[in-house]
Structure formats: C-alpha cells, structure tokens
PDB file of N, CA and C in Angstrom:
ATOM      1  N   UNK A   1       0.517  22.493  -5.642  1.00  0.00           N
ATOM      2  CA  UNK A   1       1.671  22.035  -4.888  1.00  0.00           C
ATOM      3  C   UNK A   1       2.703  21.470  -5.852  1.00  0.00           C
ATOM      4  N   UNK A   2       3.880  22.003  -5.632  1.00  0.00           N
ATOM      5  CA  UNK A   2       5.071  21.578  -6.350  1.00  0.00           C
ATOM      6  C   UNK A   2       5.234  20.098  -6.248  1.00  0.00           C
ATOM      7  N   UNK A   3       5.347  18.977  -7.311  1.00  0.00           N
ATOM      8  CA  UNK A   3       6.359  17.685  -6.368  1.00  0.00           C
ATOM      9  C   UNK A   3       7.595  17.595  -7.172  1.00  0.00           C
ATOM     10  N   UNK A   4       8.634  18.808  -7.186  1.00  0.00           N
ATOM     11  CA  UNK A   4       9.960  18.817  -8.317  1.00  0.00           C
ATOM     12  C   UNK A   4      10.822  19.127  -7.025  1.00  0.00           C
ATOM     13  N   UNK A   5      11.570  17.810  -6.906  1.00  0.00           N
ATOM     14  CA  UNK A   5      12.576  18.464  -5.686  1.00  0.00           C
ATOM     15  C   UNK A   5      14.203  18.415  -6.697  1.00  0.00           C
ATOM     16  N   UNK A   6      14.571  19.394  -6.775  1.00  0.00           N
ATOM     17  CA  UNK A   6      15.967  19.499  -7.086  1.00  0.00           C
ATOM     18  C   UNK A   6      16.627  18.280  -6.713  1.00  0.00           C
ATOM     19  N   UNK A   7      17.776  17.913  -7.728  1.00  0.00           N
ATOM     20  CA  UNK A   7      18.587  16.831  -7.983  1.00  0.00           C
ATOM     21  C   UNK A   7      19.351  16.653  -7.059  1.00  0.00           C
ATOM     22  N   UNK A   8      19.152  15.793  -6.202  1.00  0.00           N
ATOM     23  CA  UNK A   8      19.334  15.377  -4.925  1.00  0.00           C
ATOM     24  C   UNK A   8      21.304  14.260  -4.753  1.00  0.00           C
ATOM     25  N   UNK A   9      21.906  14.586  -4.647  1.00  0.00           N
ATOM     26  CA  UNK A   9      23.101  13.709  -4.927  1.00  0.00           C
ATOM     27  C   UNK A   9      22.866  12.786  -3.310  1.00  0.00           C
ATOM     28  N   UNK A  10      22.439  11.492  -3.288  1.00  0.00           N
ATOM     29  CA  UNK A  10      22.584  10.994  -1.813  1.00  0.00           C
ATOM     30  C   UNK A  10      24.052  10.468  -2.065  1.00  0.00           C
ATOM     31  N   UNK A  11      24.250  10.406  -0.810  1.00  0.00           N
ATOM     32  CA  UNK A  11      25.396   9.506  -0.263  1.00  0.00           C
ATOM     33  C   UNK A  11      25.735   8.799   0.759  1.00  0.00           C
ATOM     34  N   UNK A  12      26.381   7.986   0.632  1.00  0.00           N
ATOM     35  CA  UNK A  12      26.258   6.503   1.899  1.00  0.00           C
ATOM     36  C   UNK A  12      26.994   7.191   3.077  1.00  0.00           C
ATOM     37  N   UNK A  13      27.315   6.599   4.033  1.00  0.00           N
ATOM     38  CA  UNK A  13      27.402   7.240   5.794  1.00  0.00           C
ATOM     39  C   UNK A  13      29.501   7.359   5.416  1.00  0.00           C
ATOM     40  N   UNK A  14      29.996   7.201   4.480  1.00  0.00           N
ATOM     41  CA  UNK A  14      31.367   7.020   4.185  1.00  0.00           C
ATOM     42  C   UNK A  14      31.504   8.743   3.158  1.00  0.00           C
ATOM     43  N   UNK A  15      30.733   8.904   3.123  1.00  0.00           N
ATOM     44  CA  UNK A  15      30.377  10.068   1.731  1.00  0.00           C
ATOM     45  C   UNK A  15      30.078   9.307   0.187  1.00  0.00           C
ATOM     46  N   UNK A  16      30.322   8.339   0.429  1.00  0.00           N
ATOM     47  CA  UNK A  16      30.360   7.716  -1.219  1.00  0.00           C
ATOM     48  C   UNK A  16      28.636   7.835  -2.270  1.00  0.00           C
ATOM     49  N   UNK A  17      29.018   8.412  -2.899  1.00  0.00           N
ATOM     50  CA  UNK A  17      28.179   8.643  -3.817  1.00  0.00           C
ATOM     51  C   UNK A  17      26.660   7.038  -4.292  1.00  0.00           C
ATOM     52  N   UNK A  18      25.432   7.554  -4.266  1.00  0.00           N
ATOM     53  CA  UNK A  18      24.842   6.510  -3.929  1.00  0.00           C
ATOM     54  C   UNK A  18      24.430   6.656  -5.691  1.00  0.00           C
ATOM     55  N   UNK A  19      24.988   6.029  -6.380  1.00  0.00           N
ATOM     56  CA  UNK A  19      24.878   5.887  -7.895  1.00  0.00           C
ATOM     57  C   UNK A  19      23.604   5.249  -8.493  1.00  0.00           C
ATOM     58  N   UNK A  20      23.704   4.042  -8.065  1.00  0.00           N
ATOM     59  CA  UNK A  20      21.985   3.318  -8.465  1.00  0.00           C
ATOM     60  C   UNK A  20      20.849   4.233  -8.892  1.00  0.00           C
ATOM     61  N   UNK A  21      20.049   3.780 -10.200  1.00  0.00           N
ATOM     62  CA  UNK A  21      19.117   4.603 -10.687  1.00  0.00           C
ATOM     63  C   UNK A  21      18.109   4.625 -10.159  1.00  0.00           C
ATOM     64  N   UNK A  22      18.081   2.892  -9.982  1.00  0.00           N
ATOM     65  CA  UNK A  22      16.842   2.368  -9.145  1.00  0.00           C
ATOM     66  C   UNK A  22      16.986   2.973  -7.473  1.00  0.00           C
ATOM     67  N   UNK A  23      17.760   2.971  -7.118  1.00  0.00           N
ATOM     68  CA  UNK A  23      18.221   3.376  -5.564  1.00  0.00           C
ATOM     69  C   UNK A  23      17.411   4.772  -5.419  1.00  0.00           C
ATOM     70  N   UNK A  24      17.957   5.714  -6.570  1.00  0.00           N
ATOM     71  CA  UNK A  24      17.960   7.193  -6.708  1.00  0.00           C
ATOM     72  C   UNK A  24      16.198   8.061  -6.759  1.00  0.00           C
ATOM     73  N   UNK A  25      15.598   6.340  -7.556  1.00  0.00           N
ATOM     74  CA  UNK A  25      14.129   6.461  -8.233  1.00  0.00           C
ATOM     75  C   UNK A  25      13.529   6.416  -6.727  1.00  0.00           C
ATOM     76  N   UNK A  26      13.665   5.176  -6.208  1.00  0.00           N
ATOM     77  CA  UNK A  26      12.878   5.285  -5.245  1.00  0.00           C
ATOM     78  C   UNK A  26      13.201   6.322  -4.112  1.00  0.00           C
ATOM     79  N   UNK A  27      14.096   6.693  -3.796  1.00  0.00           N
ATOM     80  CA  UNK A  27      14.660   8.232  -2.745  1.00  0.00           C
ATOM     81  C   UNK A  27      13.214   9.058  -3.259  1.00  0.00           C
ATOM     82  N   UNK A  28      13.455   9.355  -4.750  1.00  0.00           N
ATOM     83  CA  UNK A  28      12.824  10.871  -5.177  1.00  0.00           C
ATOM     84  C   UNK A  28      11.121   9.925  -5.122  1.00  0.00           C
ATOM     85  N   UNK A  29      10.655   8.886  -5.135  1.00  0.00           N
ATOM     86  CA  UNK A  29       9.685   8.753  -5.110  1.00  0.00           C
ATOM     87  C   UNK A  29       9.031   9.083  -3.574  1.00  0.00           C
ATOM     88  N   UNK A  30      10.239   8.209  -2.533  1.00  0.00           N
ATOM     89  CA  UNK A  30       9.390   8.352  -1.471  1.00  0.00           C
ATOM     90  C   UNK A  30       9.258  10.134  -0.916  1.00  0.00           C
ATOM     91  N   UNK A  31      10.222  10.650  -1.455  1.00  0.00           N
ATOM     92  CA  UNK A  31       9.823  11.914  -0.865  1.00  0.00           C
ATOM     93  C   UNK A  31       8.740  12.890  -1.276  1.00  0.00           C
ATOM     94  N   UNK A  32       8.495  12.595  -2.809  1.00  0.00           N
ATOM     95  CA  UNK A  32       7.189  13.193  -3.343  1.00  0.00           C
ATOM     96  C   UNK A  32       6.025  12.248  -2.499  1.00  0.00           C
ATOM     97  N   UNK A  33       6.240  11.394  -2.040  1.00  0.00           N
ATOM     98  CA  UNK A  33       4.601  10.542  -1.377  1.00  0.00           C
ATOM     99  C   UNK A  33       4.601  11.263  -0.052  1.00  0.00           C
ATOM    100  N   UNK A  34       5.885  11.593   0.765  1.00  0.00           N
ATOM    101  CA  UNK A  34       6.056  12.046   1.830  1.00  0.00           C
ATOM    102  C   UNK A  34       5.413  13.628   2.526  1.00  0.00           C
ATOM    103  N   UNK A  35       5.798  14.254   1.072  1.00  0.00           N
ATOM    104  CA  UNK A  35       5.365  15.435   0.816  1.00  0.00           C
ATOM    105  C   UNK A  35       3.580  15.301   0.589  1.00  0.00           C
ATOM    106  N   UNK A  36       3.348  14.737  -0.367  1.00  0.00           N
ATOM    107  CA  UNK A  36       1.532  14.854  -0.469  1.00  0.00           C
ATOM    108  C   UNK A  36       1.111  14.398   0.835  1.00  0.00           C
ATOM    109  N   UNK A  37       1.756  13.450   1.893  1.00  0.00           N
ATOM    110  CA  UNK A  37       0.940  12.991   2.988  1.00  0.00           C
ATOM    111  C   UNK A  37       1.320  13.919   3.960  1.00  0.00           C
ATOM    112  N   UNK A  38       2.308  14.857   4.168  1.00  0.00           N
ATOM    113  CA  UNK A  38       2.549  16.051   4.820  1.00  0.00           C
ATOM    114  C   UNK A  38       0.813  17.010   4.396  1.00  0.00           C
ATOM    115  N   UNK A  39       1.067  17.338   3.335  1.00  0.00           N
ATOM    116  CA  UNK A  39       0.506  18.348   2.777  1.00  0.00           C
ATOM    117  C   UNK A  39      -0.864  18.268   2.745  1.00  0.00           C
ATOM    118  N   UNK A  40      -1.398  17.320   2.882  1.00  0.00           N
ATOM    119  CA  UNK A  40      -2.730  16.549   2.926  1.00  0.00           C
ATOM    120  C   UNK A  40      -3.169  16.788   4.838  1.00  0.00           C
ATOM    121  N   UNK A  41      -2.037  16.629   5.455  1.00  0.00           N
ATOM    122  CA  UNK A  41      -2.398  16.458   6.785  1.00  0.00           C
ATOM    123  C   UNK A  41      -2.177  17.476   6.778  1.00  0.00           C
ATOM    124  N   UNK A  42      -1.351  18.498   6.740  1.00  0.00           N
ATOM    125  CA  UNK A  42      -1.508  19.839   6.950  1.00  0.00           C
ATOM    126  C   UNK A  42      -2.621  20.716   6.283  1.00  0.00           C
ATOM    127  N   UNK A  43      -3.390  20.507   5.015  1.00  0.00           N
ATOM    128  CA  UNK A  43      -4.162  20.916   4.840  1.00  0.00           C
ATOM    129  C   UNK A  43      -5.840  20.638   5.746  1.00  0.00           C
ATOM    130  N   UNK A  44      -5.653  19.389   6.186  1.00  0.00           N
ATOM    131  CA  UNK A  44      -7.125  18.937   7.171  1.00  0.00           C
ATOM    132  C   UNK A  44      -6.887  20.040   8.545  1.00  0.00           C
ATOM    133  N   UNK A  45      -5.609  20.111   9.233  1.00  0.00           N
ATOM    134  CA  UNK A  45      -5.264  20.468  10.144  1.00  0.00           C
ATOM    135  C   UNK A  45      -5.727  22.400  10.154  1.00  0.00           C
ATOM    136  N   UNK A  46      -5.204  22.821   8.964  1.00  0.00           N
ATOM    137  CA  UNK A  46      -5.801  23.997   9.133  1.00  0.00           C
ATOM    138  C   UNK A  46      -7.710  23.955   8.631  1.00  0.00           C
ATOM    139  N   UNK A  47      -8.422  23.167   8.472  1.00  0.00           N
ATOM    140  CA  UNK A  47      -9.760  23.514   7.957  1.00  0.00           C
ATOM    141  C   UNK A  47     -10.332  22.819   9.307  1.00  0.00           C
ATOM    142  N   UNK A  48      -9.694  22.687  10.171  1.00  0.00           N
ATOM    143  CA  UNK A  48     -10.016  21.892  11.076  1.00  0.00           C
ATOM    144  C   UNK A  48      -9.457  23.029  12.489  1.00  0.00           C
ATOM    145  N   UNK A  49      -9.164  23.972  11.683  1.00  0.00           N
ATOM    146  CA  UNK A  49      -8.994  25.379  12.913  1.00  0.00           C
ATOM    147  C   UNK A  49      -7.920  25.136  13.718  1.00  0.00           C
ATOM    148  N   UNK A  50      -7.056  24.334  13.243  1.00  0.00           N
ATOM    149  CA  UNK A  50      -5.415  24.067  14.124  1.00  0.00           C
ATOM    150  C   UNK A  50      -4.360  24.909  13.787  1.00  0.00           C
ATOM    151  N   UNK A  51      -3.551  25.474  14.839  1.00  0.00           N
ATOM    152  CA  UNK A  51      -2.332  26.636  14.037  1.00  0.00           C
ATOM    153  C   UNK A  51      -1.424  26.000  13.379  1.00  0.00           C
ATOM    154  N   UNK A  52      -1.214  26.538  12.093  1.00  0.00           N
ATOM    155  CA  UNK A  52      -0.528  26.379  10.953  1.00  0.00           C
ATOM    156  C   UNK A  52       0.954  25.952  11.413  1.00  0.00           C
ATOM    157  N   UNK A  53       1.263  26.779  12.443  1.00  0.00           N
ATOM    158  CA  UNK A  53       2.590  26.824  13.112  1.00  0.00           C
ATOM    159  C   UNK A  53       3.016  25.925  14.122  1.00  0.00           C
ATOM    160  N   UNK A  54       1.920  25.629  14.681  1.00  0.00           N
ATOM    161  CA  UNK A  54       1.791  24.786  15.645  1.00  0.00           C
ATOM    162  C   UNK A  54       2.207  23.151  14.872  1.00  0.00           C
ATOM    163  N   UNK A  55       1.545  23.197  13.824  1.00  0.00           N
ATOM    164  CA  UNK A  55       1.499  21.853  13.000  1.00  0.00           C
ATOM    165  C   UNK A  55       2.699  21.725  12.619  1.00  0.00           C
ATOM    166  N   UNK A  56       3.564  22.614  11.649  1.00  0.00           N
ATOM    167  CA  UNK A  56       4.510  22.392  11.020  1.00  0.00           C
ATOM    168  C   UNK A  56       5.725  21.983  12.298  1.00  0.00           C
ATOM    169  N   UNK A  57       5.291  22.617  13.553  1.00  0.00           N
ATOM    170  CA  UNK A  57       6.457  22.604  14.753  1.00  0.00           C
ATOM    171  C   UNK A  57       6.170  20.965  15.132  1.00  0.00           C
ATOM    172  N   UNK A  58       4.744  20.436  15.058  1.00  0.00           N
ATOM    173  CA  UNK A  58       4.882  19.058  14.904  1.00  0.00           C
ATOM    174  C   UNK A  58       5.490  18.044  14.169  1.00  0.00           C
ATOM    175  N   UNK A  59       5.252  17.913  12.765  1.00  0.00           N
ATOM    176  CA  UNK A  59       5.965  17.998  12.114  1.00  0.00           C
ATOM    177  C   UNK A  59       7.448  17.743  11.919  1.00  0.00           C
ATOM    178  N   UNK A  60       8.193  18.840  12.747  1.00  0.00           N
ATOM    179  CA  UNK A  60       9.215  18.942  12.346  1.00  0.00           C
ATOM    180  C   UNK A  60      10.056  17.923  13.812  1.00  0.00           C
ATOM    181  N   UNK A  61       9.014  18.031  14.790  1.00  0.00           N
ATOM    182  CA  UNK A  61       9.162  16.800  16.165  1.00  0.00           C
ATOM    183  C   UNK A  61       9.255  15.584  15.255  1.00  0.00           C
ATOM    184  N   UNK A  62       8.492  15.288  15.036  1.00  0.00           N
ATOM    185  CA  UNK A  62       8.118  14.194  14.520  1.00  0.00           C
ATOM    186  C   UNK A  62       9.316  13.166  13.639  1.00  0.00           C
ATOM    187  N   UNK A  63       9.896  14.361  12.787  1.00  0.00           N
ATOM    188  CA  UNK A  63      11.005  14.095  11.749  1.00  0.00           C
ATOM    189  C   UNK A  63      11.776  13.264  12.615  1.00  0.00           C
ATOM    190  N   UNK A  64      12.288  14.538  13.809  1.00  0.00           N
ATOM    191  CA  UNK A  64      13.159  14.944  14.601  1.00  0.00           C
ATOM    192  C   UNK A  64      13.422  13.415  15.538  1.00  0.00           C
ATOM    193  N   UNK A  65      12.454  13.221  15.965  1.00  0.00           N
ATOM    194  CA  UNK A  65      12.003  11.371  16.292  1.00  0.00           C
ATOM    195  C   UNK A  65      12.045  10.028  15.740  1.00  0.00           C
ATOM    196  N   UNK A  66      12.317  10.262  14.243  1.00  0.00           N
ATOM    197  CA  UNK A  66      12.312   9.027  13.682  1.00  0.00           C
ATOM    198  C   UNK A  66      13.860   8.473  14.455  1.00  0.00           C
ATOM    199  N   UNK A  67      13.725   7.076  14.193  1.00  0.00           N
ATOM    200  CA  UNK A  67      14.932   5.931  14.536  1.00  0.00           C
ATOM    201  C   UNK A  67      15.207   5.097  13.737  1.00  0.00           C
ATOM    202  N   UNK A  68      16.746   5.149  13.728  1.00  0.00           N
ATOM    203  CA  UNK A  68      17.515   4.103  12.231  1.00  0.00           C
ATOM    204  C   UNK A  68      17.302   2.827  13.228  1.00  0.00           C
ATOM    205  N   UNK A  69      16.549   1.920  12.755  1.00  0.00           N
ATOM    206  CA  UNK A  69      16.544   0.545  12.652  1.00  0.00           C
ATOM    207  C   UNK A  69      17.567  -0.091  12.621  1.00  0.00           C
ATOM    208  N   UNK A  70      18.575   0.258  11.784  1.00  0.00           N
ATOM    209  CA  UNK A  70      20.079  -0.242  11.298  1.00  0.00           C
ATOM    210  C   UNK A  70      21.049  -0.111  12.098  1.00  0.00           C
ATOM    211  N   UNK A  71      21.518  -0.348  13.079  1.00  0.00           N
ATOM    212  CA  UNK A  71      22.914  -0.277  13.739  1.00  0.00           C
ATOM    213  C   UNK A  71      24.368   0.026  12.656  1.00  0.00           C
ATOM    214  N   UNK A  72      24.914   0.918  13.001  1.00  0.00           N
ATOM    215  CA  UNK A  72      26.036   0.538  12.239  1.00  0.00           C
ATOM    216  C   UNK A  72      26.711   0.228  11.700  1.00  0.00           C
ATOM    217  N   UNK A  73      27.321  -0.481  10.861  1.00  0.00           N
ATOM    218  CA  UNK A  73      28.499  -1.645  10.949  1.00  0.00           C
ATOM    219  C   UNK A  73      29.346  -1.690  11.350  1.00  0.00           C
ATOM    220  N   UNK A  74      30.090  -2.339  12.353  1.00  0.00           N
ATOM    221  CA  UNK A  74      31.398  -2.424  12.977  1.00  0.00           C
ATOM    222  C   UNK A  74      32.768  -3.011  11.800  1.00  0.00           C
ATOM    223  N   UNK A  75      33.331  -2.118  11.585  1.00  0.00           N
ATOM    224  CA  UNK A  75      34.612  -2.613  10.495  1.00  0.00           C
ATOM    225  C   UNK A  75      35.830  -3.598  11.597  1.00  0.00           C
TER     226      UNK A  75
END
C-alpha cells in the first residue's frame, strides 16, 4: 500500500493559502493514518466475505456524514 499522497496545497475557507509547516505536517500525517485505518478495515471486511463495493459505498457514506464542529465566523 502506497502512503505518498501528492503535494497537497490546503487552503483556508477565504482561498488563502494554509502555509504553516507544522499545519501542513500534520494534514499529510492525518491522512496517511486515515488511509491505513481505511485499508485495514477494508481489508478484514473482505476476509470476512463482505462486498468490496458494498464497503467502499460505506465508506464513502460515512465521509459523506462527517460534521464541522466549527460554525463559521460571522465578519
């Protein structure tokens, strides 16, 4: 399994460029942890006789479900 995700430019909800190294480190960290705990559950899921397709369509619910904690800011 790959964990090399191409150079990711984030940016804040304004477009502004999210510069921080430390900011940048942890982005690319959590998504390589994100990925092995995907990949880990998707691997039990198929030895465990579940459709491959079925899972990833979970999965992708799942994403699809998360909620920003953060309200806005009102300017």
């Amino acid at each position: 399994m790959s964990k090399h995700f191409p150079d990711i430019v984030w940016r804040g909800p304004s477009g502004e460029i999210i510069s921080c190294f430390e900011k940048n480190k942890v982005m690319r960290e959590n998504l390589i942890e994100i990925q092995q705990a995907c990949q880990d559950a998707l691997e039990d899921a198929i030895l465990m006789g579940c459709d491959e397709n079925q899972f990833r369509e979970s999965l992708a619910e799942l994403i699809a479900s998360l909620v920003n904690p953060y309200p806005p800011l009102q300017s």
